[in-house]
C-alpha atoms as a PDB file:
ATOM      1  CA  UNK A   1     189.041 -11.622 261.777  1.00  0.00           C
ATOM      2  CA  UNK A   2     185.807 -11.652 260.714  1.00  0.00           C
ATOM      3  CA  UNK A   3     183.797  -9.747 257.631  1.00  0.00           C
ATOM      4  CA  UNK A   4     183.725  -6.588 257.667  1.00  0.00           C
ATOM      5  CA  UNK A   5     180.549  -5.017 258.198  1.00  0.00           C
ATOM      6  CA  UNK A   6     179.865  -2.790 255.353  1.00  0.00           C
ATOM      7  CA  UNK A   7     180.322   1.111 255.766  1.00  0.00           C
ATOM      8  CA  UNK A   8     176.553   1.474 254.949  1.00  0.00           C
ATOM      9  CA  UNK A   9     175.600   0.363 257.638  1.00  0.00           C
ATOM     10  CA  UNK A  10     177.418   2.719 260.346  1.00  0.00           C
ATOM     11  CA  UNK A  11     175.827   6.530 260.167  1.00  0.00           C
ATOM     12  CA  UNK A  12     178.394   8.893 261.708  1.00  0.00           C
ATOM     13  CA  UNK A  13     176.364   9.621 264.749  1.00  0.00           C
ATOM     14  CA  UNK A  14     176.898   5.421 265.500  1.00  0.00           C
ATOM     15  CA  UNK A  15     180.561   6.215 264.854  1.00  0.00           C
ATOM     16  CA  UNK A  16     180.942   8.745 267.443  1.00  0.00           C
ATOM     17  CA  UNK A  17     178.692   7.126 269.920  1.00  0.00           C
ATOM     18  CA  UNK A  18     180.926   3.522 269.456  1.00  0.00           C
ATOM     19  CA  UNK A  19     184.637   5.740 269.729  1.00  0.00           C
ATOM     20  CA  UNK A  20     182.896   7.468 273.182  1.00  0.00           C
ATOM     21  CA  UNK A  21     181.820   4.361 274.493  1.00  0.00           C
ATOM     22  CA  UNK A  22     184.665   2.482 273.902  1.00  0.00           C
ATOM     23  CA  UNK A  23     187.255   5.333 274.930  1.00  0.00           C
ATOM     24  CA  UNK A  24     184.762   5.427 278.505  1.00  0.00           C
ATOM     25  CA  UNK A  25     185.900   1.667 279.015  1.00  0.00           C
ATOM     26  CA  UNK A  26     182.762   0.580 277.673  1.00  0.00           C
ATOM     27  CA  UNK A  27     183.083  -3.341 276.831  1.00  0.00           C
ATOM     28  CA  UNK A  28     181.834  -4.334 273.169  1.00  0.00           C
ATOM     29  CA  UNK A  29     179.769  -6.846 275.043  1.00  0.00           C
ATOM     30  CA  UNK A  30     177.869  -4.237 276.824  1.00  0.00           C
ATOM     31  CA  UNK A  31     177.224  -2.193 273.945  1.00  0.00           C
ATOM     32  CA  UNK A  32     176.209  -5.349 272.064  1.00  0.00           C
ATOM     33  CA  UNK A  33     173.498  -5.809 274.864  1.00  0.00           C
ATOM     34  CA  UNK A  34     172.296  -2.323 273.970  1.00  0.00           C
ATOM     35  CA  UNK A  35     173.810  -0.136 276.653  1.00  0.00           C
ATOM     36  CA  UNK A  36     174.657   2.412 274.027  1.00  0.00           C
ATOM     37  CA  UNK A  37     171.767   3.892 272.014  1.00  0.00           C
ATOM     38  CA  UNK A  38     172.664   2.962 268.269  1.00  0.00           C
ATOM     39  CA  UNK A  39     170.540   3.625 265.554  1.00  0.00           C
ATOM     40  CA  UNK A  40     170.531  -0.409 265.436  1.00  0.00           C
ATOM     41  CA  UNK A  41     171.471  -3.208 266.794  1.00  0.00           C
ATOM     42  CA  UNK A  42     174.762  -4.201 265.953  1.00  0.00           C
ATOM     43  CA  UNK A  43     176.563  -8.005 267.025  1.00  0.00           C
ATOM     44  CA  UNK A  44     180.157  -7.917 269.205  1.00  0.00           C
ATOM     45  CA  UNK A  45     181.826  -9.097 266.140  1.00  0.00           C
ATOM     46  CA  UNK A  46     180.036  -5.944 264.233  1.00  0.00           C
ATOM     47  CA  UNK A  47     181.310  -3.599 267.123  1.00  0.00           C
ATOM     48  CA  UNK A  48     184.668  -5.010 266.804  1.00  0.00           C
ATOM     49  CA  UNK A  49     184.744  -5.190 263.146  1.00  0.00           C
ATOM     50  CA  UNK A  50     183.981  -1.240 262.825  1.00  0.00           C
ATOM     51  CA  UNK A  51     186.468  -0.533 265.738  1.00  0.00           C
ATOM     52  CA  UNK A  52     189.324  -1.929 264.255  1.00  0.00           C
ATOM     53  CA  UNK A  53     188.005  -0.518 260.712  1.00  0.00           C
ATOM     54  CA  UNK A  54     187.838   2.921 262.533  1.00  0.00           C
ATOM     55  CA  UNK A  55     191.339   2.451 264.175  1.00  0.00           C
ATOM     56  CA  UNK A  56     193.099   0.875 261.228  1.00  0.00           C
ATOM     57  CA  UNK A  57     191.840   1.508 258.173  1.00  0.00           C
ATOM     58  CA  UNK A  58     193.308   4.754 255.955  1.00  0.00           C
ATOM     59  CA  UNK A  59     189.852   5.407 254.175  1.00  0.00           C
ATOM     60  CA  UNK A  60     187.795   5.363 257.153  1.00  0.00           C
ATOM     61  CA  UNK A  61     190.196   6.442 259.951  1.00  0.00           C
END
């Protein structure tokens, strides 16, 4: 896997609006192309970086 992308970069409101999108059956490729309005624009391997980080890891989850 890739680096992580650091947790200053995601504000909660990206956090919820990544989880809905991705719940929805939203591809990270799609929301890469800006389907989803983040407060930036984030890569596929960003998206799938803070997914996992979101599903996996204890201090973020």
């Amino acid at each position: 896997m890739g680096t992580i992308t650091p947790v200053t970069q995601w504000i909660p409101e990206d956090d919820v609006l990544l989880k809905n999108a991705v719940e929805a059956g939203a591809s990270l490729e799609c929301l890469a192309r800006g389907e989803v309005p983040f407060s930036r624009r984030f890569s596929v391997q960003e998206l799938r970086d803070r997914w996992h980080s979101l599903l996996y890891n204890p201090k973020i989850s």
